[in-house]
Protein backbone atom coordinates (compact mmCIF):
# COMPACT_ATOMS: atom_id res chain seq x y z
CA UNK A 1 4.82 31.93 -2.90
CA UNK A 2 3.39 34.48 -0.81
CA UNK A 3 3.32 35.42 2.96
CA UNK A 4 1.84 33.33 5.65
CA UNK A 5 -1.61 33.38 6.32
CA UNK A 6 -2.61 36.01 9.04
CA UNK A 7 -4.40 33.54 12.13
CA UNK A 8 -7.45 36.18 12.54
CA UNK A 9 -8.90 35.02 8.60
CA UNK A 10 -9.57 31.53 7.63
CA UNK A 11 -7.23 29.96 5.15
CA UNK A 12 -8.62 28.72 1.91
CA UNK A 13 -8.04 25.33 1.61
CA UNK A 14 -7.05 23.90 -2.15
CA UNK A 15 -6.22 20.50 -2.87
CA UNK A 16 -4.03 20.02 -5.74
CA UNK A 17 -2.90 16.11 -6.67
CA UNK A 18 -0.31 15.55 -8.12
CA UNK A 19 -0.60 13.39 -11.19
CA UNK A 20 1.57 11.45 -13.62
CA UNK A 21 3.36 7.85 -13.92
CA UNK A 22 6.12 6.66 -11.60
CA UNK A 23 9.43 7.49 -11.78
CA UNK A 24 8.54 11.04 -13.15
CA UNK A 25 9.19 12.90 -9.88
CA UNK A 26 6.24 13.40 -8.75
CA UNK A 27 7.62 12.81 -4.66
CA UNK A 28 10.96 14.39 -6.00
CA UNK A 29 8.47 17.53 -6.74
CA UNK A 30 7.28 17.70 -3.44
CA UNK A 31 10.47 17.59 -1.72
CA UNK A 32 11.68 20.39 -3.66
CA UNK A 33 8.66 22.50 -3.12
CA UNK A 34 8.72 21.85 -0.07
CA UNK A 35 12.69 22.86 0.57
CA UNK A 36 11.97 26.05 -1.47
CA UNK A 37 9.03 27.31 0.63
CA UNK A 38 10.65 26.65 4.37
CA UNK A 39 13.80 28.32 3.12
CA UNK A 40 12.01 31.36 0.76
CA UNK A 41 9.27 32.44 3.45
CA UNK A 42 10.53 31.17 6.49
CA UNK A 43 7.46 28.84 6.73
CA UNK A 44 6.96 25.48 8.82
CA UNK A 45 6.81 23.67 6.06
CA UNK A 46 5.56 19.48 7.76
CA UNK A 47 7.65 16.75 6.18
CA UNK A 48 5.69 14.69 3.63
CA UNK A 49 3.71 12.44 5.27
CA UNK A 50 1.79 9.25 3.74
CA UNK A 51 -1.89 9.76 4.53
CA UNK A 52 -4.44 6.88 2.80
CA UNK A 53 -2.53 5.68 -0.47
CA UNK A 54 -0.93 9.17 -0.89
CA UNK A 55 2.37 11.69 -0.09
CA UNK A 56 0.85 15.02 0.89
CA UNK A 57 2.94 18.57 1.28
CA UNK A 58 1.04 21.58 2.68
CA UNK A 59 2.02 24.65 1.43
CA UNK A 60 0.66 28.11 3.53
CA UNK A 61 0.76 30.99 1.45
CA UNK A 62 -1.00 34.24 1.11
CA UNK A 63 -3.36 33.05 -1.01
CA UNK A 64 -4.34 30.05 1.69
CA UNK A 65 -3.24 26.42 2.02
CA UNK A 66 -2.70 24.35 -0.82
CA UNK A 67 -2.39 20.73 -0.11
CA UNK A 68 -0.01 18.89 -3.09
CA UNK A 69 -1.27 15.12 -3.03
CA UNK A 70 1.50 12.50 -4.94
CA UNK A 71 -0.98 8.91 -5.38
CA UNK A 72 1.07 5.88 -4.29
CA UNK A 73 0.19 4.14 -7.12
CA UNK A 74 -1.93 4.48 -10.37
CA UNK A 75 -4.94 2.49 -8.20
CA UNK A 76 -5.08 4.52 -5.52
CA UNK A 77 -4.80 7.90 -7.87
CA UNK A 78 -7.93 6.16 -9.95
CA UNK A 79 -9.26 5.52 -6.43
CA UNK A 80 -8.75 9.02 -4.90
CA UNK A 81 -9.55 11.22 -7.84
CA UNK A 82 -13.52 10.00 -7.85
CA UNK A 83 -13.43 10.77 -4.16
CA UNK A 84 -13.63 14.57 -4.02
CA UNK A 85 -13.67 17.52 -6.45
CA UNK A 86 -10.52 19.03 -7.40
CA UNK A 87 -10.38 22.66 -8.63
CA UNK A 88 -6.80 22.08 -10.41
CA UNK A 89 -3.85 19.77 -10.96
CA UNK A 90 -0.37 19.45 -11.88
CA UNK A 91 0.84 16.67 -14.30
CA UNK A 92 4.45 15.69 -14.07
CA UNK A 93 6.04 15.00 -17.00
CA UNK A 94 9.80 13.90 -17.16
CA UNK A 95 11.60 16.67 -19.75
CA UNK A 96 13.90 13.63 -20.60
CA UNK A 97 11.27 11.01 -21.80
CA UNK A 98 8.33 13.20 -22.76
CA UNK A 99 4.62 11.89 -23.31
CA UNK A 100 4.42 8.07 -21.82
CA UNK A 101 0.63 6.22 -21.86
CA UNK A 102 0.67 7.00 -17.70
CA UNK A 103 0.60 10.81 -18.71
CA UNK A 104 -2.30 10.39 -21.22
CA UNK A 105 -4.01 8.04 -18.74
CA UNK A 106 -3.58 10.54 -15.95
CA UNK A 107 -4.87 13.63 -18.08
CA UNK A 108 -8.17 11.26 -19.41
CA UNK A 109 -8.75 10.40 -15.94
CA UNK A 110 -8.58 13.94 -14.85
CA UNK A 111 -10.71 14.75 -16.82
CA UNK A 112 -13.34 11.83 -16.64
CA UNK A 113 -13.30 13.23 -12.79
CA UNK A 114 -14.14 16.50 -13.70
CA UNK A 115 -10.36 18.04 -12.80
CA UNK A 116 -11.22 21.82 -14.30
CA UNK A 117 -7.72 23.22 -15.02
CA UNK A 118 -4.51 21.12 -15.56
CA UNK A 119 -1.11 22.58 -15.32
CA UNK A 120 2.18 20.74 -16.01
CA UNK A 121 5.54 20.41 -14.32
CA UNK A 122 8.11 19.19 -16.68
CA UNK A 123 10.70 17.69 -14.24
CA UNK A 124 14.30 16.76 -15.38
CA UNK A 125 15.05 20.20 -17.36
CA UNK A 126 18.46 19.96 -15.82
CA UNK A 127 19.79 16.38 -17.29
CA UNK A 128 17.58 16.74 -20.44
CA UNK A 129 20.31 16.53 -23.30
CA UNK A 130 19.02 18.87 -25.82
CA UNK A 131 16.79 21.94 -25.12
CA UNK A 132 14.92 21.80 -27.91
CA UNK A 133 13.68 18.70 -26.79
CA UNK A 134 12.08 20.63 -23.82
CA UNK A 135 10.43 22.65 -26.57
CA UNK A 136 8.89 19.46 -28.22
CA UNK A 137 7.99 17.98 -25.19
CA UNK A 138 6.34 21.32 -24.28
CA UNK A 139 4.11 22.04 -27.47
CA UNK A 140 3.41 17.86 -27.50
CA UNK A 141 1.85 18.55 -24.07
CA UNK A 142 -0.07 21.44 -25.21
CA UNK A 143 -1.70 19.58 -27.73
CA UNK A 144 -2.28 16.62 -25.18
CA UNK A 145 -4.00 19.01 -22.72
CA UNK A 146 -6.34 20.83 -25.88
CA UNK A 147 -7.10 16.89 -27.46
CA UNK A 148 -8.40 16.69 -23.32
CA UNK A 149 -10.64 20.01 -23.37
CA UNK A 150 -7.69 21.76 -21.46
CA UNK A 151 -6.49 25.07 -21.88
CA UNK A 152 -3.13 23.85 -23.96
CA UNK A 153 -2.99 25.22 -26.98
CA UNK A 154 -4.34 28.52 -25.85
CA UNK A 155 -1.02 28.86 -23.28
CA UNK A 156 -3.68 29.13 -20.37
CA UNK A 157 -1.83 26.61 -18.47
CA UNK A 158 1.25 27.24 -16.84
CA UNK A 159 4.01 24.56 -17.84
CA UNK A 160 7.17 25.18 -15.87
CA UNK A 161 10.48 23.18 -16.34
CA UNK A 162 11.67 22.58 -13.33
CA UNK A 163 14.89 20.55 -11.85
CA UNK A 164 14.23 19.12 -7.96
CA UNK A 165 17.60 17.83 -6.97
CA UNK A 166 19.35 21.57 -7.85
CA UNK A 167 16.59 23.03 -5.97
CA UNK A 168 16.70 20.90 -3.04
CA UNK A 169 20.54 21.53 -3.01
CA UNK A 170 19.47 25.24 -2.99
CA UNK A 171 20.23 26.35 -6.64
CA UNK A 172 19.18 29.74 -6.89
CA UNK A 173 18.43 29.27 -10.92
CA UNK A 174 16.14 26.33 -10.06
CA UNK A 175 14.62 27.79 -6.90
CA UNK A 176 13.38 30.47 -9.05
CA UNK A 177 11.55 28.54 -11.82
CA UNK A 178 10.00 26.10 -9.03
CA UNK A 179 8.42 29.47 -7.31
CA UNK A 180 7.63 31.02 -10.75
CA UNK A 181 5.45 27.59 -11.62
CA UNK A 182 3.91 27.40 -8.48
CA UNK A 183 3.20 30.93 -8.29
CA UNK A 184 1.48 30.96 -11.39
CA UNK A 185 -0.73 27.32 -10.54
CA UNK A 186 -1.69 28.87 -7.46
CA UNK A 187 -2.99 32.07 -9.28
CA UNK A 188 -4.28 30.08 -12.28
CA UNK A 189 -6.20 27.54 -9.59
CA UNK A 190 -8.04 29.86 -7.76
């Protein structure tokens, strides 16, 4: 995730919502991110805070400040998304239950908005009974984010599978993947 940001340059500033249906882990996410980045870089990492209809994390890396923005509800992520322009995303998918109509909602909306770039965090890896399933889930997504003018098919977009409460807990398996996704949306964002 990078080093801090040195005080004497400005940080770039990237918002990056978080986007999905409930119950995926979208909060969860944050939590672990946000466990993994205090404890990795030694950063002051704020708690989540509810700002406007929204959980926000900020993140301070090398590569600037990337704010990760979980919508209370599908309202105020319809609301919110219309609001300002977005260079990226991150759809949360549960590994576990795959594709639901609030994931295809959330990708059409993104890209109704004008979201450019759309990666995806499949949470639940850890609990999902069969790993091929991960694989199905996976290429189903890639073909979601393609049928939406993403780059799926292609393999542009990073899709890590992820597992928040072994991270949180300090897993060092899980810690890993959770940097390696959000190292590579950072990169793939800018």
């Amino acid at each position: 995730m990078g080093t801090p940001t040195g005080a004497s340059q400005p940080a770039r500033y990237t918002v990056v919502p978080l986007l999905g249906p409930d119950g995926v882990g979208k909060t969860s996410l944050l939590q672990a991110l946000g466990a993994y980045v205090q404890r990795r870089d030694g950063l002051h990492v704020p708690p989540l805070r509810a700002v406007q209809n929204a959980t926000v994390l900020d993140v301070r890396t090398a590569r600037g400040v990337f704010q990760h923005v979980d919508f209370a509800s599908a309202a105020a992520e319809d609301a919110l998304l219309g609001s300002s322009p977005f260079q990226g995303a991150v759809l949360v998918v549960s590994a576990a239950e795959g594709v639901m109509p609030g994931t295809v909602r959330s990708l059409a909306h993104a890209r109704e908005v004008g979201i450019p770039r759309v990666a995806v965090a499949l949470t639940h890896c850890d609990t999902a009974a069969d790993p091929e399933l991960i694989d199905l889930v996976t290429m189903e997504l890639r073909e979601l984010l393609s049928k939406h003018e993403y780059a799926g098919e292609r393999d542009d977009a990073p899709v890590g599978c992820v597992a928040v409460f072994p991270t949180v807990r300090e897993d060092e398996l899980w810690m890993m993947k959770l940097a390696q996704f959000f190292d590579a949306v950072q990169a793939w964002i800018q």
